[in-house]
N, C-alpha and C. Protein backbone atom coordinates (compact mmCIF):
# COMPACT_ATOMS: atom_id res chain seq x y z
N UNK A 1 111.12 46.04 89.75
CA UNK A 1 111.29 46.53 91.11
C UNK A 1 110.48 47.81 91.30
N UNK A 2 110.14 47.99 92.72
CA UNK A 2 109.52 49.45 92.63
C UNK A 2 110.17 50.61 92.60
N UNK A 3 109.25 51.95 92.42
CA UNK A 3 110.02 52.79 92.41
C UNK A 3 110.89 53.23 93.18
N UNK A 4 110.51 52.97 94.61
CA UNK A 4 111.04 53.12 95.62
C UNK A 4 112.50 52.41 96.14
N UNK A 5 112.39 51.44 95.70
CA UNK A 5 113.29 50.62 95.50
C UNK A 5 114.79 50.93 94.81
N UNK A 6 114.33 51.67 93.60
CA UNK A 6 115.45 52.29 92.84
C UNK A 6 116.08 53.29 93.57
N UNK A 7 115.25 54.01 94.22
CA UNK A 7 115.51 55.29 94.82
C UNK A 7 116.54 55.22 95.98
N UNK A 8 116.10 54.54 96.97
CA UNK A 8 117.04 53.39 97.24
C UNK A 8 118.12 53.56 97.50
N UNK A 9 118.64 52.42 96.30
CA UNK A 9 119.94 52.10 95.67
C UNK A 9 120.32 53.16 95.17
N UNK A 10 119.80 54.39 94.54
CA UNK A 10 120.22 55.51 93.98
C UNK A 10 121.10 56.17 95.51
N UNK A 11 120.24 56.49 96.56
CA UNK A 11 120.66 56.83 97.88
C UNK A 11 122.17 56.86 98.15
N UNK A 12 122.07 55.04 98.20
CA UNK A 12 123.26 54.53 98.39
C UNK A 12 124.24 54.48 97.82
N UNK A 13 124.29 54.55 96.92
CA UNK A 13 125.07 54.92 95.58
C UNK A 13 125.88 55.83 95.39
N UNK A 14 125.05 56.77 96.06
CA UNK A 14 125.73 58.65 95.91
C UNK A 14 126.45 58.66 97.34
N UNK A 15 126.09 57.51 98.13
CA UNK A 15 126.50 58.05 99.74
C UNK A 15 126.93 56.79 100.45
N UNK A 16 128.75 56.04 99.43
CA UNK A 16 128.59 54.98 99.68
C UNK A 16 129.49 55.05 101.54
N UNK A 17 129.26 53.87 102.32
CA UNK A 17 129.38 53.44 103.94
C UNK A 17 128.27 54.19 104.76
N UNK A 18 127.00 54.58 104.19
CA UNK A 18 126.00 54.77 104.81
C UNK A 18 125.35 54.45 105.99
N UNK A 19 125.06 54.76 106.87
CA UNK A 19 124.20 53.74 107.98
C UNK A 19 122.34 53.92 107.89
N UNK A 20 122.45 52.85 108.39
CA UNK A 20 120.43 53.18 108.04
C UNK A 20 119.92 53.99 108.20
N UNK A 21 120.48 54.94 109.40
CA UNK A 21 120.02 55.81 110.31
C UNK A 21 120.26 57.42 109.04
N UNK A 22 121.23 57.47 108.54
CA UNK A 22 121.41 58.29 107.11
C UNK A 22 121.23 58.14 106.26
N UNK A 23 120.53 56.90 106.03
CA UNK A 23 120.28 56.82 104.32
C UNK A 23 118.36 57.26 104.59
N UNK A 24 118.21 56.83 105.99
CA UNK A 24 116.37 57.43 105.84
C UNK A 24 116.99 58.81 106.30
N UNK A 25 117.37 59.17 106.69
CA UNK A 25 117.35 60.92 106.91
C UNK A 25 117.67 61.76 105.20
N UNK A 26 118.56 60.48 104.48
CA UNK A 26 118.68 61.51 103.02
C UNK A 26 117.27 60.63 102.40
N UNK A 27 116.96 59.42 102.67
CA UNK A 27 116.04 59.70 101.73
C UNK A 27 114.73 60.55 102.10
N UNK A 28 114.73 60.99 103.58
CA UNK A 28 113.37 61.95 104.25
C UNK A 28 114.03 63.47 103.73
N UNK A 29 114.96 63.63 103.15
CA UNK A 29 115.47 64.78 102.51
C UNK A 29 115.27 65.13 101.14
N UNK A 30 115.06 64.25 100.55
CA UNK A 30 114.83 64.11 99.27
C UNK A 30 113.32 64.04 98.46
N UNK A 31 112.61 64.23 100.03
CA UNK A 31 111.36 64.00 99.77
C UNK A 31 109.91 62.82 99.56
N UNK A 32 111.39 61.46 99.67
CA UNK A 32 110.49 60.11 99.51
C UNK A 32 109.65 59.72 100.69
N UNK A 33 108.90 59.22 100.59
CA UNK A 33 108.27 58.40 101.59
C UNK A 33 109.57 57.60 102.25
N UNK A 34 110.02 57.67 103.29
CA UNK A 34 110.84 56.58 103.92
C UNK A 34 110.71 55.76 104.91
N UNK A 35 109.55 55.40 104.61
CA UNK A 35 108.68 53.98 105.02
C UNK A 35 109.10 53.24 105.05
N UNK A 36 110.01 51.97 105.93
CA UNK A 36 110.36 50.54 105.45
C UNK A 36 111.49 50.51 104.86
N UNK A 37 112.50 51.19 104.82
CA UNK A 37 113.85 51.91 104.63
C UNK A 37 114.31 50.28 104.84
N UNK A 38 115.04 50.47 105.88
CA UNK A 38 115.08 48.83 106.57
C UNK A 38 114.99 47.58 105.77
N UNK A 39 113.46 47.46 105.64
CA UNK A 39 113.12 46.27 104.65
C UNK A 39 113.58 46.54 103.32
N UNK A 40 113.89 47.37 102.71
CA UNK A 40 114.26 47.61 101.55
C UNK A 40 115.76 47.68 101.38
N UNK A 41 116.27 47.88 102.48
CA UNK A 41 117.47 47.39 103.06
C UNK A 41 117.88 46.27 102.77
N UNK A 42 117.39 45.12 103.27
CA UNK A 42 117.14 44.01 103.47
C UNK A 42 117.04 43.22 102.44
N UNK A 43 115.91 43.92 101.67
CA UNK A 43 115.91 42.93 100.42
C UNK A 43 116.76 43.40 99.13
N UNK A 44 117.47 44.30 98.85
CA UNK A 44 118.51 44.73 98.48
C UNK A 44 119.36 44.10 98.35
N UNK A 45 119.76 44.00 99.99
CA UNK A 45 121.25 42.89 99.94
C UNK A 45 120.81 41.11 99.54
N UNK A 46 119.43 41.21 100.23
CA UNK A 46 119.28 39.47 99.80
C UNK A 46 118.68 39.44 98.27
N UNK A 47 119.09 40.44 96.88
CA UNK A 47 118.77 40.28 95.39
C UNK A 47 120.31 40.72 95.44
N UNK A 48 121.35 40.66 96.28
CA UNK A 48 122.71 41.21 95.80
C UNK A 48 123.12 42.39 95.47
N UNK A 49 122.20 43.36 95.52
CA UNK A 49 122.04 44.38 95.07
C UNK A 49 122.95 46.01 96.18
N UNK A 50 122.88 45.12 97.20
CA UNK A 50 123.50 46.02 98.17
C UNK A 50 124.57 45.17 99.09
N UNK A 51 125.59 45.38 99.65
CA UNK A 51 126.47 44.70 100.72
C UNK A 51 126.63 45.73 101.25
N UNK A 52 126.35 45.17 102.97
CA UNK A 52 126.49 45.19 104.45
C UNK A 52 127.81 45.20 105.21
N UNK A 53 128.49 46.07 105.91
CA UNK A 53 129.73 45.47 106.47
C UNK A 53 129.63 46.13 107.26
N UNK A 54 129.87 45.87 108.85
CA UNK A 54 129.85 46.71 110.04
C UNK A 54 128.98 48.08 109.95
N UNK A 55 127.48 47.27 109.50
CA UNK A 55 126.55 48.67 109.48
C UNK A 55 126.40 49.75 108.90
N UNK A 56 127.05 49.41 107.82
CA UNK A 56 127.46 50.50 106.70
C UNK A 56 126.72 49.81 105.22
N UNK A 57 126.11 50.36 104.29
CA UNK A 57 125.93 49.93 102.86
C UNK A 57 126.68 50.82 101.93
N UNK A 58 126.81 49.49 100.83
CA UNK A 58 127.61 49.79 99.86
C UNK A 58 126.59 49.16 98.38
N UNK A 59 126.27 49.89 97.12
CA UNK A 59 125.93 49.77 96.25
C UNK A 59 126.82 48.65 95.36
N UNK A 60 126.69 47.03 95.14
CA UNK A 60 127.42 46.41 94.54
C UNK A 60 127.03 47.33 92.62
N UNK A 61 128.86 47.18 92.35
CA UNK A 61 129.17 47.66 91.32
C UNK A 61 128.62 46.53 90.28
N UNK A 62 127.69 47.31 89.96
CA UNK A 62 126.84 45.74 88.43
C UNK A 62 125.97 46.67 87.85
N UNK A 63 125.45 46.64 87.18
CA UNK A 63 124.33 47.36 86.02
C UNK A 63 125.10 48.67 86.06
N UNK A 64 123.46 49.65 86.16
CA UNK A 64 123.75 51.23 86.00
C UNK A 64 125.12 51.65 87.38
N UNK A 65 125.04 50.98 87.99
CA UNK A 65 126.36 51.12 88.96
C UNK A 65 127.79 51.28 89.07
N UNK A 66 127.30 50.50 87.64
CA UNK A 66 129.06 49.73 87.68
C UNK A 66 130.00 50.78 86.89
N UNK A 67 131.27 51.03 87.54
CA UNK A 67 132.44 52.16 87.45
C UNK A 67 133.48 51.57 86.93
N UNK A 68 134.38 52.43 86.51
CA UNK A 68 135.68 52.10 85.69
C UNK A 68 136.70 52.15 86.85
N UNK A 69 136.03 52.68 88.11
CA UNK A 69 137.22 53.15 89.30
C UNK A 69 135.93 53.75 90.59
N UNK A 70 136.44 53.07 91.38
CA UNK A 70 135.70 53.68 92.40
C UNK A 70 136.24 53.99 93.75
N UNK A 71 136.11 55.78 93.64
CA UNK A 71 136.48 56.66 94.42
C UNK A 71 136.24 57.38 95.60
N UNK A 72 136.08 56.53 96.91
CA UNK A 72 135.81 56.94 97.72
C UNK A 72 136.58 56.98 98.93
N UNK A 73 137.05 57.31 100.08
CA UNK A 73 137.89 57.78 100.98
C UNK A 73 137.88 56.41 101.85
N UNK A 74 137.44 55.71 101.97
CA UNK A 74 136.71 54.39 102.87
C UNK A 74 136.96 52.85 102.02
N UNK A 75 137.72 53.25 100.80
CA UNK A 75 138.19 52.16 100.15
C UNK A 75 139.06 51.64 100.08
């Protein structure tokens, strides 16, 4: 995957029920190119890698992701 790609999912990860509209403002914070945010969006959820629910993303718990407990206010 690209680098960008990781970066990403890293995003989302740290900032899970995100909306698109905040995950390019943290990743234009962070310094990435946030080019195509969207599409990377997109193909995220269609490798499983991300789930969608009323406009919000969530980092599916699998690989470097995956938690013993996951702690967030929205769960």
């Amino acid at each position: 995957m690209p680098e960008a790609y990781d970066r990403i999912l890293d995003v989302v990860a740290e900032n899970p029920g995100a909306t698109v509209e905040e995950i390019t403002d943290l990743v234009h914070d962070r310094g990435f190119p946030n080019t195509g945010v969207p599409d990377f969006l997109t193909k995220a959820e269609d490798n499983d890698d991300l789930l969608e629910f009323d406009g919000r993303y969530w980092v599916m718990r699998t690989g470097k992701y995956r938690f013993h407990r996951y702690d967030h206010p929205e769960t």
